[in-house]
C-alpha atoms as a PDB file:
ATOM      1  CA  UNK A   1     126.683  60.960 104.732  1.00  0.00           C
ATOM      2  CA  UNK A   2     123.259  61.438 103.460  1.00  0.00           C
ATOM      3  CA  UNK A   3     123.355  58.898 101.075  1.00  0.00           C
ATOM      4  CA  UNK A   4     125.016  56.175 103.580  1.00  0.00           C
ATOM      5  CA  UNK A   5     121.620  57.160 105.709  1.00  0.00           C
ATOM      6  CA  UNK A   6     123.758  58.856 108.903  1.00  0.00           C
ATOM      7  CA  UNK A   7     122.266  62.079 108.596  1.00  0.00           C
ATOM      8  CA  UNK A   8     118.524  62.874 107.203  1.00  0.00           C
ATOM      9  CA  UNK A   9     118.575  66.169 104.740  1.00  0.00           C
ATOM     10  CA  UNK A  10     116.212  68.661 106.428  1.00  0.00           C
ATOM     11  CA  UNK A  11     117.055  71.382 103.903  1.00  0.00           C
ATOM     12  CA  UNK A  12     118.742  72.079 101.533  1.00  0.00           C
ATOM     13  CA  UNK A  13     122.505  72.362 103.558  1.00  0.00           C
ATOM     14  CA  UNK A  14     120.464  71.161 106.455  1.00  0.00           C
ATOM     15  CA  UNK A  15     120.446  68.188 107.823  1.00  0.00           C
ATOM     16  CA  UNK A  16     119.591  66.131 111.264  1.00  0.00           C
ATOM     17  CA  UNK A  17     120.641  62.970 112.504  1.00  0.00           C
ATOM     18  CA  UNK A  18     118.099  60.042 112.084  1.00  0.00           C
ATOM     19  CA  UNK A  19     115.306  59.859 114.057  1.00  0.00           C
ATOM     20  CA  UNK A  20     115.601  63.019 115.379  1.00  0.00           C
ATOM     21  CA  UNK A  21     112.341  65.563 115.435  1.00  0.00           C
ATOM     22  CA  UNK A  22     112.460  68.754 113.255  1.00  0.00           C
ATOM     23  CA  UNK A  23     111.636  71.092 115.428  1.00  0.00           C
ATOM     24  CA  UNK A  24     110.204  74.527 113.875  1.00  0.00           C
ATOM     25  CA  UNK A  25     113.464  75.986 115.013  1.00  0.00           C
ATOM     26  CA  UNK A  26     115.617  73.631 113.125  1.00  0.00           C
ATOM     27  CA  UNK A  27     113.986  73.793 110.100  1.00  0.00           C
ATOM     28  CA  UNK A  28     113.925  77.927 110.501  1.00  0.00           C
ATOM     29  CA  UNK A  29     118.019  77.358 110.848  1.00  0.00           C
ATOM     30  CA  UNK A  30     117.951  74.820 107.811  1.00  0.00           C
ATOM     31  CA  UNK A  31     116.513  77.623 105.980  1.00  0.00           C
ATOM     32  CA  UNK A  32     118.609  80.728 107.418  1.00  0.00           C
ATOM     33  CA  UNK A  33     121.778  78.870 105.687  1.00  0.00           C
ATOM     34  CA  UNK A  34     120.115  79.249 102.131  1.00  0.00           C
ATOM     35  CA  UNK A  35     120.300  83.033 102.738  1.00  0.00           C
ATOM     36  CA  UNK A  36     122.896  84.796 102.279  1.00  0.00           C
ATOM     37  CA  UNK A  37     124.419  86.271 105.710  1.00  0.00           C
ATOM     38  CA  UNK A  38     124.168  89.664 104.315  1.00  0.00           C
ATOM     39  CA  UNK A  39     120.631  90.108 103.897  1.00  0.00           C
ATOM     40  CA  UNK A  40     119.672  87.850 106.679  1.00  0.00           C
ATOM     41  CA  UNK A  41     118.420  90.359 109.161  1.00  0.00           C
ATOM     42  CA  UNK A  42     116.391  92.374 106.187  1.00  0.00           C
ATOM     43  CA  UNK A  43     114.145  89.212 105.095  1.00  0.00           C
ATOM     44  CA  UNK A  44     111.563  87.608 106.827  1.00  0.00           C
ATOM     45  CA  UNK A  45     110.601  84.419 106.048  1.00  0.00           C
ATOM     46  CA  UNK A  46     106.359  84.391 104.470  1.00  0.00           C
ATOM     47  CA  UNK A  47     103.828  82.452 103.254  1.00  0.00           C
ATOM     48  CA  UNK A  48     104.709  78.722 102.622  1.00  0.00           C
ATOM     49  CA  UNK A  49     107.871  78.895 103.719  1.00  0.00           C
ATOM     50  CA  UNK A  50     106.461  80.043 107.154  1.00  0.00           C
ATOM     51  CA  UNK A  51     104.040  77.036 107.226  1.00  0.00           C
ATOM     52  CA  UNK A  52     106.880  74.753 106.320  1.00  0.00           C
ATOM     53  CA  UNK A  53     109.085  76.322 109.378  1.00  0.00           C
ATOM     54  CA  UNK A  54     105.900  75.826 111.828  1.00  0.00           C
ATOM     55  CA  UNK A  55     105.525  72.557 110.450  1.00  0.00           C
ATOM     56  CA  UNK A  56     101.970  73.057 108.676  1.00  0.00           C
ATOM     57  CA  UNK A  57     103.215  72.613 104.676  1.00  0.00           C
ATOM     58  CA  UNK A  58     105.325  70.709 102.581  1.00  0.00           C
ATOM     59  CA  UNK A  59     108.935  71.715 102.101  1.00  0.00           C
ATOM     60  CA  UNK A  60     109.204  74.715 100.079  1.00  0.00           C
ATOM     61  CA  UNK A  61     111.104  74.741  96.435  1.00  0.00           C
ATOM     62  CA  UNK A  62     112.073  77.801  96.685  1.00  0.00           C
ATOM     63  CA  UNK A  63     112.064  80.320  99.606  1.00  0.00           C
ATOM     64  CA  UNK A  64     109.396  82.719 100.119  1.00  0.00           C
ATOM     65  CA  UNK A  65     110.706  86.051 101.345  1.00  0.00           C
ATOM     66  CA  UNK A  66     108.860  88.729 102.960  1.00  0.00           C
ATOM     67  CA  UNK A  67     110.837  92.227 102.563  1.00  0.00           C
ATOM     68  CA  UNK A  68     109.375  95.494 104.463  1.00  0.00           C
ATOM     69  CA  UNK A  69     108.010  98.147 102.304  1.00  0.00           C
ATOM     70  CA  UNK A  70     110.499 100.747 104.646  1.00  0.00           C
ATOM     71  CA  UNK A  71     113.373  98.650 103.404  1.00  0.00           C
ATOM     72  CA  UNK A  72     114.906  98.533  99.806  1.00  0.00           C
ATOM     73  CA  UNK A  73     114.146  95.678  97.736  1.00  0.00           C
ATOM     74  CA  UNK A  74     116.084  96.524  94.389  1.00  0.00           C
ATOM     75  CA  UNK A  75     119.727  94.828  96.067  1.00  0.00           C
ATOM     76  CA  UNK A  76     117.958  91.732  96.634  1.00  0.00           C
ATOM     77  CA  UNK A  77     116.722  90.719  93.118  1.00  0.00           C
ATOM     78  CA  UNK A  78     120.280  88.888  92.138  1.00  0.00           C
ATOM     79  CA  UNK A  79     119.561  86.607  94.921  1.00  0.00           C
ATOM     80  CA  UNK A  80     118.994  82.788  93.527  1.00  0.00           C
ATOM     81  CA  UNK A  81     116.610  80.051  95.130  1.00  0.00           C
ATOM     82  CA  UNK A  82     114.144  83.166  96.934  1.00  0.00           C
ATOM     83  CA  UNK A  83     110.966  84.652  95.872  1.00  0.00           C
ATOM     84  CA  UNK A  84     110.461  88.065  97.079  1.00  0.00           C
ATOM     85  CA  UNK A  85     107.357  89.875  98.210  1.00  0.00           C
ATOM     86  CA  UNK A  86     107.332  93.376  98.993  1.00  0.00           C
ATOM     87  CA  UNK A  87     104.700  93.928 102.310  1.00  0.00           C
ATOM     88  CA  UNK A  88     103.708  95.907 105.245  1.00  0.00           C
ATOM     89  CA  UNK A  89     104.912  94.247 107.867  1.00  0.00           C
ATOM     90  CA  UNK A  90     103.815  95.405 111.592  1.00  0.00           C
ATOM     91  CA  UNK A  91     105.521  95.231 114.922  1.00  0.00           C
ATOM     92  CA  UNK A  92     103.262  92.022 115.880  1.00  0.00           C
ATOM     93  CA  UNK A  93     104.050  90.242 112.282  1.00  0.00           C
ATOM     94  CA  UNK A  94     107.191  88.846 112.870  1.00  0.00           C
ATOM     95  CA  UNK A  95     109.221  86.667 115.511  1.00  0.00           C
ATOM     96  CA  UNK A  96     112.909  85.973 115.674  1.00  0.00           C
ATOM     97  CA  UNK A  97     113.666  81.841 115.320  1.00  0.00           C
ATOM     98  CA  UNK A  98     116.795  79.850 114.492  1.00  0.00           C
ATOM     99  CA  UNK A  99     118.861  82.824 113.309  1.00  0.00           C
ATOM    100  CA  UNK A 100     115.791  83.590 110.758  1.00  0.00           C
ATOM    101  CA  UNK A 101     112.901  86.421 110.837  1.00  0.00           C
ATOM    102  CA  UNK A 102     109.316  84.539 110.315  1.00  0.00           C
ATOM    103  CA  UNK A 103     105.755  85.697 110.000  1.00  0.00           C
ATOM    104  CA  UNK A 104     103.973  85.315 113.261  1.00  0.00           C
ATOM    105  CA  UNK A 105     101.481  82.497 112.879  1.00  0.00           C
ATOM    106  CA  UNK A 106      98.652  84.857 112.459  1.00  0.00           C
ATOM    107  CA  UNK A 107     100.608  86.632 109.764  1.00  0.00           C
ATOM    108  CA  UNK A 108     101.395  83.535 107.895  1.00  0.00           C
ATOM    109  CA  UNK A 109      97.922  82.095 107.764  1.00  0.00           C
ATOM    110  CA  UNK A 110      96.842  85.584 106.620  1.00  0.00           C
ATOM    111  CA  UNK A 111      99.315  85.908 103.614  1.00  0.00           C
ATOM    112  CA  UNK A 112      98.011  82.266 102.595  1.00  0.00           C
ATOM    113  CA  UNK A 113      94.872  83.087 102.774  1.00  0.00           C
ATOM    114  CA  UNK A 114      95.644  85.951 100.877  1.00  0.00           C
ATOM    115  CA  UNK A 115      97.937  84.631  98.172  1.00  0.00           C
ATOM    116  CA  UNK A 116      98.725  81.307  97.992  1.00  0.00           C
ATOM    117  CA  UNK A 117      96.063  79.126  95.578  1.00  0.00           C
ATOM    118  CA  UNK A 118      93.353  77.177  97.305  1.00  0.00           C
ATOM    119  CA  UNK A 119      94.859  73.182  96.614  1.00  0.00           C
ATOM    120  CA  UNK A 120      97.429  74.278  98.756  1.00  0.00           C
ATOM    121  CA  UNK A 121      96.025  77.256 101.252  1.00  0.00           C
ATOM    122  CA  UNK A 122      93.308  75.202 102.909  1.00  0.00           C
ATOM    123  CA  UNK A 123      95.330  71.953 103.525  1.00  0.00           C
ATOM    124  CA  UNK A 124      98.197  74.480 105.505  1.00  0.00           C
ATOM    125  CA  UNK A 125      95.830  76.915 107.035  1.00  0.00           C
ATOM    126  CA  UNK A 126      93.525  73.852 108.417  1.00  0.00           C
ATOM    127  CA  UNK A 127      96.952  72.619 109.908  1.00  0.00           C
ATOM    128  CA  UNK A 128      97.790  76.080 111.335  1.00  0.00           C
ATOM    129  CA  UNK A 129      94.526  76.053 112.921  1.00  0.00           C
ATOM    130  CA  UNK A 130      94.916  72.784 113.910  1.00  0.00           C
ATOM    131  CA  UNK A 131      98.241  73.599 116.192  1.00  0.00           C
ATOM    132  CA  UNK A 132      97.120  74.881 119.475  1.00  0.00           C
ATOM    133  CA  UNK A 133     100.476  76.043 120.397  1.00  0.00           C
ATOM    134  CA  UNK A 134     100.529  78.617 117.208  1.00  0.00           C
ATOM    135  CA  UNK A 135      97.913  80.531 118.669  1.00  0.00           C
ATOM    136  CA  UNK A 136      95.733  80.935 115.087  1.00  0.00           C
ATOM    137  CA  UNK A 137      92.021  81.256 115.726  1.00  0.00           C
ATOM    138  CA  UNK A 138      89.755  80.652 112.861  1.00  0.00           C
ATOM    139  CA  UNK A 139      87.363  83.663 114.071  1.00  0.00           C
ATOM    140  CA  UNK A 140      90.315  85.464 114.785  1.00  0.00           C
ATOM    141  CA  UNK A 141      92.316  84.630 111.324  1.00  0.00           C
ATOM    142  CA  UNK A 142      88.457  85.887 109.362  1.00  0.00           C
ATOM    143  CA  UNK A 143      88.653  89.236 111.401  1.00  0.00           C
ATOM    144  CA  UNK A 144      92.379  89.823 110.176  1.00  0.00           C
ATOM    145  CA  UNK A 145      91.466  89.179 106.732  1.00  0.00           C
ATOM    146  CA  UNK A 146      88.414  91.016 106.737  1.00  0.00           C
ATOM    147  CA  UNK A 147      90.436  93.784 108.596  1.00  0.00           C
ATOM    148  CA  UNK A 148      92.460  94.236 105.373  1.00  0.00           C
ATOM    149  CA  UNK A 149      91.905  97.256 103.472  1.00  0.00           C
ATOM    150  CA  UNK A 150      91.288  96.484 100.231  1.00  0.00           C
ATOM    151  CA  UNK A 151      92.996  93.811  98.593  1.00  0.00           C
ATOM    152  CA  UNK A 152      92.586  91.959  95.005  1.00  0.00           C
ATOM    153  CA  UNK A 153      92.639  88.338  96.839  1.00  0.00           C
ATOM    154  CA  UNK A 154      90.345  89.360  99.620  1.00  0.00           C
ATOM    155  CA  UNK A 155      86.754  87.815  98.473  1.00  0.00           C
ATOM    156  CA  UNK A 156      88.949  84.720  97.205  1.00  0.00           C
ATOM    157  CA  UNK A 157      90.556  84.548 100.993  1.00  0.00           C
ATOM    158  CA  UNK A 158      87.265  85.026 103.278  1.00  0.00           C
ATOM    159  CA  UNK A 159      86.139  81.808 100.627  1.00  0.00           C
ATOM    160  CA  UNK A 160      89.040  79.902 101.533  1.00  0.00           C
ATOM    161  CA  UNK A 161      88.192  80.649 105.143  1.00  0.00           C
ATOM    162  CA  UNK A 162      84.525  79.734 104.903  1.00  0.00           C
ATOM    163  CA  UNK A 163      85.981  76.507 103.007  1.00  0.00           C
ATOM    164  CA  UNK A 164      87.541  75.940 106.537  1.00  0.00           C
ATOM    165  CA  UNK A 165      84.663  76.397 108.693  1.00  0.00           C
ATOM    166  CA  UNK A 166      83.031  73.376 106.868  1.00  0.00           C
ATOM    167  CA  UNK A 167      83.861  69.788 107.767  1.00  0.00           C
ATOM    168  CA  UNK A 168      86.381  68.299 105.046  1.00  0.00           C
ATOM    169  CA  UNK A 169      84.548  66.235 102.804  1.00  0.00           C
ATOM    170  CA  UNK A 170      85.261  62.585 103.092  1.00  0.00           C
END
């Protein structure tokens, strides 16, 4: 149906009718169906993946999983077409959306900060901090960085940030 152009792959096994508006839910549902049920409720999904679910980054290749520290990580290694990263995750670092566990906004913009590379941090935090609704403060996203104890990606993430604060060259 794809190919005959009456649905629009969102996805992976995802996909909406054309013309319609992927809403961050949607695309968080899109991705909840390439996990499997059974570790559903012990992933969260981080980093890019978050930013492509809040509609701040390009679709993802492959899923970027966040897994609590508390939680065991070793039965989730077989799973295919997920990247797993073992974190800390606090009671304020995740919401519930589309059948899928996501960093918070905050959180996300964080982790990228923290991890992702620069040619593709800045252009997803600047839209995270661009979105109003999402709640991500630029002052506020610095002091949660900063806030980190220490971290090998820290002075690399506070540069990102001050790579923010500056107008984009044109």
């Amino acid at each position: 149906m794809a190919a005959d152009g009456v649905l629009t792959q969102l996805y992976q096994r995802g996909y909406l009718p054309p013309g319609a508006h992927p809403s961050p839910q949607l695309r968080a549902r899109a991705a909840s169906l390439a996990v499997a049920p059974a570790i559903r409720q012990r992933v969260v999904a981080g980093r890019m993946t978050a930013a492509w679910i809040y509609g701040c980054a390009a679709e993802p290749d492959r899923l970027a999983l966040l897994v609590d520290a508390n939680r065991r990580i070793s039965s989730l290694r077989s799973v295919r077409g997920c990247t797993f990263h073992e974190v800390r995750l606090g009671p304020f670092d995740v919401v519930s959306m589309g059948g899928l566990m996501v960093s918070s906004p905050l959180r996300t913009a964080q982790d990228i900060a923290l991890h992702v590379d620069a040619d593709r941090a800045v252009p997803a935090l600047r839209a995270l901090l661009a979105r109003p609704e999402l709640g991500v403060r630029l002052r506020l996203l610095r002091l949660a960085v900063d806030a980190s104890p220490r971290l090998p990606h820290k002075r690399a993430a506070l540069a990102k940030l001050a790579a923010l604060a500056a107008p984009p060259a044109g």
